[in-house]
C-alpha atoms as a PDB file:
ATOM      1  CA  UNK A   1      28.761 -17.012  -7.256  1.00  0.00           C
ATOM      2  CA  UNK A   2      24.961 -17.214  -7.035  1.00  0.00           C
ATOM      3  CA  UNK A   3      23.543 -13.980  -4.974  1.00  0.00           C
ATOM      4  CA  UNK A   4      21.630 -15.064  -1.709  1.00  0.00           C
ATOM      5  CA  UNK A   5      18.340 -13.644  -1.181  1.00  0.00           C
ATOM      6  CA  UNK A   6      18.166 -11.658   2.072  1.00  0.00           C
ATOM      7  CA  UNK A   7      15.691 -13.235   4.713  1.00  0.00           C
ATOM      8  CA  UNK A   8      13.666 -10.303   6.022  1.00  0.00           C
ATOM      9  CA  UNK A   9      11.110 -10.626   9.119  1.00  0.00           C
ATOM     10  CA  UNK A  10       8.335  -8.636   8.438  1.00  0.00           C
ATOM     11  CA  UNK A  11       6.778  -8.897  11.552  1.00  0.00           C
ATOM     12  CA  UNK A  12       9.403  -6.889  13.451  1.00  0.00           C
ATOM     13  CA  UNK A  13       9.405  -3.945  10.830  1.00  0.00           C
ATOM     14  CA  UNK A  14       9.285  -1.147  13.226  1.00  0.00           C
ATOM     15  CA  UNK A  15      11.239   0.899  16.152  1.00  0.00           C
ATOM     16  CA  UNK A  16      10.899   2.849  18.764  1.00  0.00           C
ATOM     17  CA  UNK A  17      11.927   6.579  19.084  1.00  0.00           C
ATOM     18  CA  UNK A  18      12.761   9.016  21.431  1.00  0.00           C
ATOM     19  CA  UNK A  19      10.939  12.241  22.114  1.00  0.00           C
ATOM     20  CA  UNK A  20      13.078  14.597  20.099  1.00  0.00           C
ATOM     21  CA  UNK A  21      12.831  12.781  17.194  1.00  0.00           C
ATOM     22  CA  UNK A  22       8.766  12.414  17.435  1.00  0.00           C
ATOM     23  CA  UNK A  23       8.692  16.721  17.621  1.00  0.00           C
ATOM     24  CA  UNK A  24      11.095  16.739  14.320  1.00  0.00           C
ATOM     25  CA  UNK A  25       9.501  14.770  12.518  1.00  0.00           C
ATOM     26  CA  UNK A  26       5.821  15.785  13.175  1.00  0.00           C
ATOM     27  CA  UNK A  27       6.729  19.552  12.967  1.00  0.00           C
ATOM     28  CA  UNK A  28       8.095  19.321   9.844  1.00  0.00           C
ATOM     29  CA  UNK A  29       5.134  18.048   8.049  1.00  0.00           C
ATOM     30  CA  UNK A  30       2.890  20.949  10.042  1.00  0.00           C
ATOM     31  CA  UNK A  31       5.763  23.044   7.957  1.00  0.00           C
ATOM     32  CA  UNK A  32       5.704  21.363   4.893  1.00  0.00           C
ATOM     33  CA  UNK A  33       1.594  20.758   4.600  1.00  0.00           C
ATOM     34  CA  UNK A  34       0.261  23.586   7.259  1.00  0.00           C
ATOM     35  CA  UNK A  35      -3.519  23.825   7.827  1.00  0.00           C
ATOM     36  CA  UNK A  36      -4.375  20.296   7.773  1.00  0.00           C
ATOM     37  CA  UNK A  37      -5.062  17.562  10.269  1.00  0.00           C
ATOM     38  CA  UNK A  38      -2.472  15.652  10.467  1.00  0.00           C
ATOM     39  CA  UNK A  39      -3.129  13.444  14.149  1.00  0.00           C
ATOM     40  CA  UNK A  40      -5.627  10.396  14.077  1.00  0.00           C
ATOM     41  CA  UNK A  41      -6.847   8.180  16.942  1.00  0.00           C
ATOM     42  CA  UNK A  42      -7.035   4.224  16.636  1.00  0.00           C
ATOM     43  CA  UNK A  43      -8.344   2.611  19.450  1.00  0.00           C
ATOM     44  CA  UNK A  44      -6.830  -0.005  20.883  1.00  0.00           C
ATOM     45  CA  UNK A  45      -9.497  -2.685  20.329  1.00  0.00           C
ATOM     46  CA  UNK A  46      -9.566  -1.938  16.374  1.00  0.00           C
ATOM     47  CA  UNK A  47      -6.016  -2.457  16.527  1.00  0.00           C
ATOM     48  CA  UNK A  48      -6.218  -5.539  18.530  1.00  0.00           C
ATOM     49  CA  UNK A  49      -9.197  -6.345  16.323  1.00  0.00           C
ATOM     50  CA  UNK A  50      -7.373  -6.354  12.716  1.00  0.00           C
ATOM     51  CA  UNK A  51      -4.327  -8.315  14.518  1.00  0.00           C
ATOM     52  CA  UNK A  52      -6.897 -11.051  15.576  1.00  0.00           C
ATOM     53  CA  UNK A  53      -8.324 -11.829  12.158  1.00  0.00           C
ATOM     54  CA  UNK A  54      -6.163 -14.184  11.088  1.00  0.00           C
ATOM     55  CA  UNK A  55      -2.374 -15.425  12.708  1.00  0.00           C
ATOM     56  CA  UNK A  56      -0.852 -15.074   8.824  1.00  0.00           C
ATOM     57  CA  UNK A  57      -1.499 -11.465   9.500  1.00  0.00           C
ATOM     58  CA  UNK A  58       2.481 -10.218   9.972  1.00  0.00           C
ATOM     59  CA  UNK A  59       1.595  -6.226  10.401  1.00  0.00           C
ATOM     60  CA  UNK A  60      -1.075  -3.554   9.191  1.00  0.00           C
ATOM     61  CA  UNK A  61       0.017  -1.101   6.003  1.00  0.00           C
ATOM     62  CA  UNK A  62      -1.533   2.265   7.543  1.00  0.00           C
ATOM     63  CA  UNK A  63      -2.362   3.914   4.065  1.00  0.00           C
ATOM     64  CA  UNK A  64      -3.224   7.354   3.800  1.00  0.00           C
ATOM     65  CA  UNK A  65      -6.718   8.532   2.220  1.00  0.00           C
ATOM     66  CA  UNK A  66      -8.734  11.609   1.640  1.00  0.00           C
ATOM     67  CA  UNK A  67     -12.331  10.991   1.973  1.00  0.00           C
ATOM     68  CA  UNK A  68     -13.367  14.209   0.251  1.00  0.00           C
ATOM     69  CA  UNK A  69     -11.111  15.414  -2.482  1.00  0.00           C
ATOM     70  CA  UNK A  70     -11.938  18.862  -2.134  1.00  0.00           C
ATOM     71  CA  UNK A  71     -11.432  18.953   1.736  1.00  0.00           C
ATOM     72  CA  UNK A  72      -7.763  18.844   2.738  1.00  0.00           C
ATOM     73  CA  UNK A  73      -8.856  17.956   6.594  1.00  0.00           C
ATOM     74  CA  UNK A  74     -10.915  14.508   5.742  1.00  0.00           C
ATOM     75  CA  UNK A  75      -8.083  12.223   6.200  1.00  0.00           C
ATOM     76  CA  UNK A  76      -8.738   8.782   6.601  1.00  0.00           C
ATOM     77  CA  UNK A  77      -6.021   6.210   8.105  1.00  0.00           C
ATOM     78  CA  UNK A  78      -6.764   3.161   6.120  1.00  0.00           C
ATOM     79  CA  UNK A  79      -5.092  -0.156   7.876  1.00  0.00           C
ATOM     80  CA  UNK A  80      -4.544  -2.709   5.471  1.00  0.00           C
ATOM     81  CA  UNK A  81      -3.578  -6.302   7.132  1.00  0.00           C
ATOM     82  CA  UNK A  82      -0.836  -8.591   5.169  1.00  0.00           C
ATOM     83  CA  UNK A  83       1.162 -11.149   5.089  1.00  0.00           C
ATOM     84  CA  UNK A  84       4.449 -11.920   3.691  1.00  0.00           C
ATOM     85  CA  UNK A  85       4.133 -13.247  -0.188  1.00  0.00           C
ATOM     86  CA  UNK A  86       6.501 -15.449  -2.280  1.00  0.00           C
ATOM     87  CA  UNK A  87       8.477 -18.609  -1.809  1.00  0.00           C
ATOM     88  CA  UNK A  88      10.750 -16.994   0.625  1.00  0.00           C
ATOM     89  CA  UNK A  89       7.928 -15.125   2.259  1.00  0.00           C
ATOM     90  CA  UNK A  90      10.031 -11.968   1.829  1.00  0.00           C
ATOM     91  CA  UNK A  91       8.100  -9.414   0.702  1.00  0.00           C
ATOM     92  CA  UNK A  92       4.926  -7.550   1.975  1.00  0.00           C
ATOM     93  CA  UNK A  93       1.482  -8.513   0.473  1.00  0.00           C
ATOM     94  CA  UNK A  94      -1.335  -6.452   1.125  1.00  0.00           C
ATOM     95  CA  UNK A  95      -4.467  -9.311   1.840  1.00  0.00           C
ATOM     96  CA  UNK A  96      -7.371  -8.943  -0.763  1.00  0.00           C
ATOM     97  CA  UNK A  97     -10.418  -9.330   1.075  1.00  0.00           C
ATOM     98  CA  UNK A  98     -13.650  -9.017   0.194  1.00  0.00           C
ATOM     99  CA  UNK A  99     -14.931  -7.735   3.799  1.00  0.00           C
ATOM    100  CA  UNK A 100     -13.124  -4.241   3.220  1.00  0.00           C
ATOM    101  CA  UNK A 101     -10.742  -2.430   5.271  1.00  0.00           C
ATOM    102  CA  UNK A 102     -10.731  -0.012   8.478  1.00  0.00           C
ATOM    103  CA  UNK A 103     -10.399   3.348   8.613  1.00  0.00           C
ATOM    104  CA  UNK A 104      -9.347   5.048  12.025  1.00  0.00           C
ATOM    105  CA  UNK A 105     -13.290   5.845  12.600  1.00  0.00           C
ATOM    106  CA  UNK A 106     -14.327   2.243  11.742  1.00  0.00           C
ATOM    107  CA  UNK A 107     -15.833   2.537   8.486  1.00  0.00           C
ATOM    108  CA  UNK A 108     -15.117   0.036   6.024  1.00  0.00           C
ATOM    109  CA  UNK A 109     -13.969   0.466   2.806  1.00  0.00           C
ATOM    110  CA  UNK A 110     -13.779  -2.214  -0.626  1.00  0.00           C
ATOM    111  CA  UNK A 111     -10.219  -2.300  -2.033  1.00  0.00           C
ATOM    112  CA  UNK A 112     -11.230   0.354  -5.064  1.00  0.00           C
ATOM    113  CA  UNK A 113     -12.084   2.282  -2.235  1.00  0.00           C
ATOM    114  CA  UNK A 114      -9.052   2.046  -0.650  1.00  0.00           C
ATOM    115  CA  UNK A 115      -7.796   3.020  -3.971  1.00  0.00           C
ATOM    116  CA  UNK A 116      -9.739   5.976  -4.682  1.00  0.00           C
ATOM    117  CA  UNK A 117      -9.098   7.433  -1.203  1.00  0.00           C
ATOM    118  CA  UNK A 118      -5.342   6.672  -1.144  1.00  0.00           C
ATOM    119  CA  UNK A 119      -5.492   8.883  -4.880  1.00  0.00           C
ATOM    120  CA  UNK A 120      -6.995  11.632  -3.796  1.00  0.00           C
ATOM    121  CA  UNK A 121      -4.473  11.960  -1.256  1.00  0.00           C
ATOM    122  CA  UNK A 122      -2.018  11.656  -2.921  1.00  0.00           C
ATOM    123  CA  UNK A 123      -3.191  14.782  -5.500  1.00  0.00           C
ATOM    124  CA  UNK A 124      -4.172  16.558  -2.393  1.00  0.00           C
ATOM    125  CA  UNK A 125      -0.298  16.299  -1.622  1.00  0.00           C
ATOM    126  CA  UNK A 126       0.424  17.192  -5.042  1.00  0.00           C
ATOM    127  CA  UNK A 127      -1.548  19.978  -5.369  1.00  0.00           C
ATOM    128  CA  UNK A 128       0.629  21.875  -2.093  1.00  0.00           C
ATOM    129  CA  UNK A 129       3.597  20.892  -2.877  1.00  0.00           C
ATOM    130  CA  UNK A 130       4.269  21.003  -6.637  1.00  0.00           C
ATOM    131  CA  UNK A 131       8.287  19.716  -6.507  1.00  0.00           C
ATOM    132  CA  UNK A 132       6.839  16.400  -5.488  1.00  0.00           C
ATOM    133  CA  UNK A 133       6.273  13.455  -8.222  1.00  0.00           C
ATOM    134  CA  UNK A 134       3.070  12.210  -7.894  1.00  0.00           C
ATOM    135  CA  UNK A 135       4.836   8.515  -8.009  1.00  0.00           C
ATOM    136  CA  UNK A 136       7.186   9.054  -5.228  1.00  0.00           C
ATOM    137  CA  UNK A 137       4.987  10.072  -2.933  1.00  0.00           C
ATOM    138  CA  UNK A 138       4.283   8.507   0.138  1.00  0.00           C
ATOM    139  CA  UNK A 139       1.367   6.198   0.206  1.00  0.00           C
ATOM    140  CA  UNK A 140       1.576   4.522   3.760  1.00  0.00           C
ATOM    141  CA  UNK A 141       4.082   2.917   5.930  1.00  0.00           C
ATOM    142  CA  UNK A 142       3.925  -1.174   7.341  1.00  0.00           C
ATOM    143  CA  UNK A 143       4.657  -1.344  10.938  1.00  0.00           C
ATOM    144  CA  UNK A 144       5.063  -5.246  12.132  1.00  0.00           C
ATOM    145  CA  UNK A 145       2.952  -7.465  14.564  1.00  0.00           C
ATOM    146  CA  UNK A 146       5.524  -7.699  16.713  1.00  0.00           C
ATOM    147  CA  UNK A 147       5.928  -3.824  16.976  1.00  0.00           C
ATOM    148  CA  UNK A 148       2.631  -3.035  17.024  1.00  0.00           C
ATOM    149  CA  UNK A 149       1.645  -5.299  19.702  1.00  0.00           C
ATOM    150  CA  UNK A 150       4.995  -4.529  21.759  1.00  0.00           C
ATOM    151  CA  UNK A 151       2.982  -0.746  21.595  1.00  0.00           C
ATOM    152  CA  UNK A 152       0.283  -1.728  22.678  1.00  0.00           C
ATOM    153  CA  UNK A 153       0.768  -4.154  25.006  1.00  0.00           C
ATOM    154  CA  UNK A 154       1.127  -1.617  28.127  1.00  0.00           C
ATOM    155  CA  UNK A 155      -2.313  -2.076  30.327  1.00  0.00           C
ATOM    156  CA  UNK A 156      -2.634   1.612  30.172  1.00  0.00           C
ATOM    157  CA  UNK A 157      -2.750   1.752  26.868  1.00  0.00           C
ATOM    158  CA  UNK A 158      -5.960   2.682  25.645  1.00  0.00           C
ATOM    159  CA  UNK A 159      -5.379   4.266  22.397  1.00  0.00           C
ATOM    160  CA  UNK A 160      -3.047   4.600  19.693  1.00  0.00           C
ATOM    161  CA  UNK A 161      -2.467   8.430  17.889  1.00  0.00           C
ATOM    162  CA  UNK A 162      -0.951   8.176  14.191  1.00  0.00           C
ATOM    163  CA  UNK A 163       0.932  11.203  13.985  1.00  0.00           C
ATOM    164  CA  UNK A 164       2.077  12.354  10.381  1.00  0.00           C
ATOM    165  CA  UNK A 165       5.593  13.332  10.413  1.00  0.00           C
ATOM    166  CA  UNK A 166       8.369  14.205   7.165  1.00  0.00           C
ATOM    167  CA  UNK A 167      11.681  13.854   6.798  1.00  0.00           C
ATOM    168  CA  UNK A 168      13.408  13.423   3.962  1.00  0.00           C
ATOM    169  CA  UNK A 169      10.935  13.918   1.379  1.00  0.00           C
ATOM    170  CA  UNK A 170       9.185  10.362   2.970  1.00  0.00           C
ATOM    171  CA  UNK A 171       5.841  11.313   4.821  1.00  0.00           C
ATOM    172  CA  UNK A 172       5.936   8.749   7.857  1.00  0.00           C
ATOM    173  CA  UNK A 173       3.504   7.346  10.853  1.00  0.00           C
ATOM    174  CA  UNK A 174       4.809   7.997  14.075  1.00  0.00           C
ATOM    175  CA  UNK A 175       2.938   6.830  16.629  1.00  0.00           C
ATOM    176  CA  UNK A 176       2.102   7.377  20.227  1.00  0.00           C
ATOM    177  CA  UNK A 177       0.667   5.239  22.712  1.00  0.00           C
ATOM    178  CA  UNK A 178      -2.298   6.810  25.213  1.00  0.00           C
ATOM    179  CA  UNK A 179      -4.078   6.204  28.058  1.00  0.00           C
ATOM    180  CA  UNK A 180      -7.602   6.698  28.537  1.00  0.00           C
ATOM    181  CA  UNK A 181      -7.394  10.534  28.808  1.00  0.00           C
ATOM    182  CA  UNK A 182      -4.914  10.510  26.078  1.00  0.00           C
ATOM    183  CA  UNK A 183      -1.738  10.921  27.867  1.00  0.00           C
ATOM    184  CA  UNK A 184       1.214   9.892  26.294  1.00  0.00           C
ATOM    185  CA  UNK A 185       2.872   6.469  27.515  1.00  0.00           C
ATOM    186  CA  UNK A 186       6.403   7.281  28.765  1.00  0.00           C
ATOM    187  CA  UNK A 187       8.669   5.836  25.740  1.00  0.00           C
ATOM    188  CA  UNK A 188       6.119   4.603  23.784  1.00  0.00           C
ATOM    189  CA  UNK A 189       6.620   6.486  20.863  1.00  0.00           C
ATOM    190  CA  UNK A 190       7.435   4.154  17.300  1.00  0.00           C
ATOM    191  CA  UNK A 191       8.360   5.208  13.875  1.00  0.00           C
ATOM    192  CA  UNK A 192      11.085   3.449  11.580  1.00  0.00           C
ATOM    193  CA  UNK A 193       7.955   2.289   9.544  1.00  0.00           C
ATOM    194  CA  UNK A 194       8.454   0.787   5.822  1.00  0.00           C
ATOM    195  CA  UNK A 195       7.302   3.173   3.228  1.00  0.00           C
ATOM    196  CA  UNK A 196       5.254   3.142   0.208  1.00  0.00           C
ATOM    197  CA  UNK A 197       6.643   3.606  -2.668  1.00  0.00           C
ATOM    198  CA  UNK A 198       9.163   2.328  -3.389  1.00  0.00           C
ATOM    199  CA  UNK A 199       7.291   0.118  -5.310  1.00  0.00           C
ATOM    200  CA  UNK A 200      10.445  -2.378  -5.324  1.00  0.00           C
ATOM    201  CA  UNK A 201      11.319  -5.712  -6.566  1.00  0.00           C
ATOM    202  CA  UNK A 202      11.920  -7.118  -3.355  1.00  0.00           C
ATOM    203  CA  UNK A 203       8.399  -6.635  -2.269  1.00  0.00           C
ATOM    204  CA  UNK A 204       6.918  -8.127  -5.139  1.00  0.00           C
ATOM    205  CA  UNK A 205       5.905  -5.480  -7.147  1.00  0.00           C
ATOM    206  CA  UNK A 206       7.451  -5.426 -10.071  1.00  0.00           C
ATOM    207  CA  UNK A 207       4.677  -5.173 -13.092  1.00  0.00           C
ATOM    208  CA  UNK A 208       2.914  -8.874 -14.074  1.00  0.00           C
ATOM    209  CA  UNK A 209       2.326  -7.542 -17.554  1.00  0.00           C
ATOM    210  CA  UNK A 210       5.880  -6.650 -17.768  1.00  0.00           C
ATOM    211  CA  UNK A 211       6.980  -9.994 -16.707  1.00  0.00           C
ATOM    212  CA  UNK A 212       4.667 -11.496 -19.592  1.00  0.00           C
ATOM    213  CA  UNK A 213       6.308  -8.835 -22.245  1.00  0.00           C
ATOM    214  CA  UNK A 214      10.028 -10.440 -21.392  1.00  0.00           C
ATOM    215  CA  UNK A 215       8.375 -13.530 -21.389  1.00  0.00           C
ATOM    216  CA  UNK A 216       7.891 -13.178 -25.034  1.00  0.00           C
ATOM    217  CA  UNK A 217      10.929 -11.004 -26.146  1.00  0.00           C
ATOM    218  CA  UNK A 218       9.421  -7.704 -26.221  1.00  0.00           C
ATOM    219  CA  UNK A 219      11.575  -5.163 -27.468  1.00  0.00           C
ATOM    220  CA  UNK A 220      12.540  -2.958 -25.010  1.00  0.00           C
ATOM    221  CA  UNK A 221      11.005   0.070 -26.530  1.00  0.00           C
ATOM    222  CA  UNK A 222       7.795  -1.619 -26.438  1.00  0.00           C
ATOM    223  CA  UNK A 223       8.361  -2.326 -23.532  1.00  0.00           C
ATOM    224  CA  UNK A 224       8.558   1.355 -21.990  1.00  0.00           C
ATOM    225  CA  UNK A 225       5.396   2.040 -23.528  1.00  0.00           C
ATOM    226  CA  UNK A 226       3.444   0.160 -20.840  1.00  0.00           C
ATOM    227  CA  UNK A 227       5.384   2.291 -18.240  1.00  0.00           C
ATOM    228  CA  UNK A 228       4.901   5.591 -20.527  1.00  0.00           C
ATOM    229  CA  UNK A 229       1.128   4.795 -20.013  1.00  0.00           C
ATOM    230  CA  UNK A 230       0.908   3.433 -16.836  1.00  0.00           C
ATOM    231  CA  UNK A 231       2.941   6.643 -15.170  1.00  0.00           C
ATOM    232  CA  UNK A 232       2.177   9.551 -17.493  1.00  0.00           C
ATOM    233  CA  UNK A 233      -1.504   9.186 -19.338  1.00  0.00           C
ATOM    234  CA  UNK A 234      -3.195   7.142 -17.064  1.00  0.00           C
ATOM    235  CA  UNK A 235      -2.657   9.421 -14.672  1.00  0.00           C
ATOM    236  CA  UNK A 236      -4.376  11.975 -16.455  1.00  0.00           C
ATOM    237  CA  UNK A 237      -7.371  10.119 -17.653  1.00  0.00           C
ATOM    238  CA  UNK A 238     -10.421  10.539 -15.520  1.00  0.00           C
ATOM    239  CA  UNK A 239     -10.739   7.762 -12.904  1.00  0.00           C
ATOM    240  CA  UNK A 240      -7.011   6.634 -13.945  1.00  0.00           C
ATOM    241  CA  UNK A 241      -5.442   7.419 -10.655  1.00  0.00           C
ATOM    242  CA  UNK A 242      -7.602   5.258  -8.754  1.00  0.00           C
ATOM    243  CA  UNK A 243      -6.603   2.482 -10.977  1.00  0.00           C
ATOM    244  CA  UNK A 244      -3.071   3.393 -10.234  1.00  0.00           C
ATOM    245  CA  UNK A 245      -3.217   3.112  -7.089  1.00  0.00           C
ATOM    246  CA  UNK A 246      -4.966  -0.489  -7.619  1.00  0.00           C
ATOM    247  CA  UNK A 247      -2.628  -1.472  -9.401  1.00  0.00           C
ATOM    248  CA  UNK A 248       0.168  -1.406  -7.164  1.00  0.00           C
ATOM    249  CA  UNK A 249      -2.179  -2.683  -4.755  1.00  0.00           C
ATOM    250  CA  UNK A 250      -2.747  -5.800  -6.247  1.00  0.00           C
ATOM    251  CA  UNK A 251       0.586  -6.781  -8.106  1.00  0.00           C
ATOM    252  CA  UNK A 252       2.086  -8.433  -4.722  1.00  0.00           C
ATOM    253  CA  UNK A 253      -0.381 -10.607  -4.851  1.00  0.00           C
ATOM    254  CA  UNK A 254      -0.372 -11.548  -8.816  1.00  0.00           C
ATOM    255  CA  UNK A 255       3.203 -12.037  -8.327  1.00  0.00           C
ATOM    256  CA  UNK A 256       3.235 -14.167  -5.436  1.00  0.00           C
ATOM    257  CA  UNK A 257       0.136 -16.146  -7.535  1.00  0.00           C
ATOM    258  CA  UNK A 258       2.805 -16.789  -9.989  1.00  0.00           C
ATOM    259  CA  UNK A 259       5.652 -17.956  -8.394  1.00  0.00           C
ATOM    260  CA  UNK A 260       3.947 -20.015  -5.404  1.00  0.00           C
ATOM    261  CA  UNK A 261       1.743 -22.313  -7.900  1.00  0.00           C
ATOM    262  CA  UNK A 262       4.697 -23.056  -9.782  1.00  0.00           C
ATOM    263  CA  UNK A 263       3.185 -22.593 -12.895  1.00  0.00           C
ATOM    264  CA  UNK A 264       4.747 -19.382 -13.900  1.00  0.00           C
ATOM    265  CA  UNK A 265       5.226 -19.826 -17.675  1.00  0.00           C
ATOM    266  CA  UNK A 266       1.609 -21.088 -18.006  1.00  0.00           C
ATOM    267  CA  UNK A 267      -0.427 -18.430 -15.886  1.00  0.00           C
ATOM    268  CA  UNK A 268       2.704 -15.581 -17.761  1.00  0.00           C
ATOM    269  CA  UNK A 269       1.173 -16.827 -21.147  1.00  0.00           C
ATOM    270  CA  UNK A 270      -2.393 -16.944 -20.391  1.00  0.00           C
ATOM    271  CA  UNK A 271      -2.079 -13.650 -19.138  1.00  0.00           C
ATOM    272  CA  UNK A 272       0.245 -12.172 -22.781  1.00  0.00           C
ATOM    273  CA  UNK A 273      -2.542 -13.931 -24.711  1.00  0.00           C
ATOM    274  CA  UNK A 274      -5.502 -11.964 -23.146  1.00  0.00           C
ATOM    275  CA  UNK A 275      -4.459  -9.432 -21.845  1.00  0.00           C
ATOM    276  CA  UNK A 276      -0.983  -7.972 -22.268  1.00  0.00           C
ATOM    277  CA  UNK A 277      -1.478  -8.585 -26.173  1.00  0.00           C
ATOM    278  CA  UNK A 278      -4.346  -6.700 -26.454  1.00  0.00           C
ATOM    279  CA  UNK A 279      -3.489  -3.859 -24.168  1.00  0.00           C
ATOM    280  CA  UNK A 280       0.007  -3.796 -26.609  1.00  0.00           C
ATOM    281  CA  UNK A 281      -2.064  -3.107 -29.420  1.00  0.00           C
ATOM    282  CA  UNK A 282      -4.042  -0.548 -28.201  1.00  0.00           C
ATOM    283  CA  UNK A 283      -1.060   1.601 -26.671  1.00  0.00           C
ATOM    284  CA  UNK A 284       0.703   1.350 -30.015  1.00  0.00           C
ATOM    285  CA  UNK A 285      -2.516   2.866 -31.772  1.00  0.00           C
ATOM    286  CA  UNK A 286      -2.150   5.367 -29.379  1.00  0.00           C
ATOM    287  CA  UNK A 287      -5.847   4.167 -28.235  1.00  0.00           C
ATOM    288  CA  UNK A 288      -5.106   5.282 -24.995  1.00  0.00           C
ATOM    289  CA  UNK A 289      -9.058   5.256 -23.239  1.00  0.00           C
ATOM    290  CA  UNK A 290      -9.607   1.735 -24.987  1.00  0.00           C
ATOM    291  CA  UNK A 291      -6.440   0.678 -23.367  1.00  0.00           C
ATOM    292  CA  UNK A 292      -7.817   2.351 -19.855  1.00  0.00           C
ATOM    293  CA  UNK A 293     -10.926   0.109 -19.985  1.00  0.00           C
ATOM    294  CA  UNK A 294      -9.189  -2.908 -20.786  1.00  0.00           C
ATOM    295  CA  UNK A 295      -6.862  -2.325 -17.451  1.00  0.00           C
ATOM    296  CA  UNK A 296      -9.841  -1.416 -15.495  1.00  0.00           C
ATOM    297  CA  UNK A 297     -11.463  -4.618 -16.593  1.00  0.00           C
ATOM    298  CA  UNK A 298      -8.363  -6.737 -16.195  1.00  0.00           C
ATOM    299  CA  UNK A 299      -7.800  -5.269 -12.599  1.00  0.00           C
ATOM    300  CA  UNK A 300     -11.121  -5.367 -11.502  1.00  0.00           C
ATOM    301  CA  UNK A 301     -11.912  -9.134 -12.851  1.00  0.00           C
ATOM    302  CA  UNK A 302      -8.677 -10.272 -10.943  1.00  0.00           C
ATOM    303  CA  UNK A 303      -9.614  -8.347  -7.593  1.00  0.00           C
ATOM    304  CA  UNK A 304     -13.212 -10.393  -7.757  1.00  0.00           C
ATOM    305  CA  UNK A 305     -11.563 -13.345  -8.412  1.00  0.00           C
ATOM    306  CA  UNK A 306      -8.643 -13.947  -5.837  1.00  0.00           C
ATOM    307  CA  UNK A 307     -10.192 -12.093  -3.148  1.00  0.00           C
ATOM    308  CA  UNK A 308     -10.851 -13.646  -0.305  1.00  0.00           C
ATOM    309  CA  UNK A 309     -14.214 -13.651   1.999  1.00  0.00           C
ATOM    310  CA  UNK A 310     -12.045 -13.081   5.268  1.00  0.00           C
ATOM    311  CA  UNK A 311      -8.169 -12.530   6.863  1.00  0.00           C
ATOM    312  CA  UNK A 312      -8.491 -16.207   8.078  1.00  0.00           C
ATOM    313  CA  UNK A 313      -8.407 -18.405   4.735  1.00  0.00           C
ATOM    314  CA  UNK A 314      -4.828 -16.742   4.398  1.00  0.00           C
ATOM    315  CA  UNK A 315      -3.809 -19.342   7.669  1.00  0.00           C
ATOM    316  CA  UNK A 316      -5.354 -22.149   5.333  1.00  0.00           C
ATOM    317  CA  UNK A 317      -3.455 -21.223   1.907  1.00  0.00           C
END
């Protein structure tokens, strides 16, 4: 009996809380990571703002950065629109765009950017709490457009405050609606956001390259050695956590690519030919900075080429 896929509405990813469970939550991360920031205030209009660039956008990935690597207080909410990628539009795809993203002050930031801020974050997390795996931890959440506009939607709400919370080993947004002297809105407070990683299947992200390597009957040992690289000396190569983070970034996107043009074998073997081929060769010469540049190439050429100059050509595609 064939398995039906589950039909998943992205843009009501979200719920609210109650009061209790906002002072859990945010206390335990001022236990677990003490002496940092860890509250950031989005206005309204920038939220309002990201929402109106485009009506494919079906909710905002707040990703966590660190502006300065050394300074554990220079947190920067990056907001990341998307849309939902694939056939069955059942999976969240971060938008490439080649006008940057929003921070929570309003800067703007290209998607290596994003990248490079999201890994320093991420070590920064590392670094105080050592039992952590640098791949588990939590890059951002995705809150819906539904959700986020039944937040803001109260006429007194002037303001949005991300509030870092834990539980569970998952670092999470919860967020609390304000008025214009920052008062909280009675019952306004939302968590229950999707987290980052997992980097699962059902969101698209399983590895393109890996794809091409079954493709062609890889053995499976072989076939580990892209994940031996890609999760244990990339990681340690200078500049190789930024690409990381890229990575995962863009593979939504590569997949959905694939499987909406309906010319999967074609763009699978164009992409074993000059890429995955080479990058196979390397790794098993144990040419392991060789094999960086080629990723950082490969990544970098595909960003360039299927980004797109704003939110709105996603309504046309």
């Amino acid at each position: 009996m064939e398995k039906r896929k589950k039909t998943v509405n992205n843009t009501a990813i979200g719920a609210f809380v109650n009061q209790d469970y906002f002072n859990m939550s945010t206390e335990n991360y001022q236990k677990q990571f003490q002496n940092t920031d860890s509250s950031f205030v989005i206005s309204k209009s920038l939220l309002t703002s990201i929402l109106n660039q485009s009506e494919a956008i079906d909710g905002i990935r707040f990703t966590y950065g660190l502006a300065d690597k050394l300074n554990s207080n220079s947190v920067r909410i990056l907001m990341i629109p998307c849309v939902s990628g694939g056939m069955e539009k059942n999976w969240i795809q971060p938008m490439l765009l080649k006008e940057g993203y929003y921070d929570h002050l309003e800067n703007i930031h290209s998607c290596i950017e994003v990248s490079e801020l999201t890994a320093n974050f991420i070590a920064d997390i590392k670094s105080r709490c050592n039992d952590l795996n640098y791949a588990q931890i939590t890059r951002s959440g995705f809150i819906g457009r539904e959700k986020i506009e039944a937040l803001i939607e109260n006429k007194r709400c002037n303001q949005v405050t991300l509030h870092l919370g834990y539980k569970n080993g998952v670092i999470q947004p919860v967020f609390e609606a304000q008025d214009t002297i920052s008062n909280s809105i009675t019952a306004s407070f939302m968590n229950m956001a999707r987290p980052v990683p997992p980097f699962g299947q059902d969101e698209g992200e399983q590895l393109c390259p890996e794809d091409a390597v079954k493709l062609q009957n890889v053995t499976q040992e072989e076939f580990n050695e892209y994940r031996v690289f890609r999760d244990y000396h990339l990681l340690n190569m200078e500049g190789g956590a930024t690409y990381y983070e890229l990575y995962f970034f863009i593979i939504p996107h590569m997949k959905s690519l694939i499987e909406t043009r309906g010319e999967q074998e074609s763009i699978l073997n164009k992409l074993y030919n000059n890429q995955t081929t080479p990058f196979h060769e390397l790794l098993m010469a144990k040419r392991y900075e060789e094999a960086f540049e080629l990723l950082k190439e490969t990544l970098n050429t595909w960003v360039e080429l299927h980004q797109k100059e704003s939110a709105e050509e996603y309504a046309w595609s």
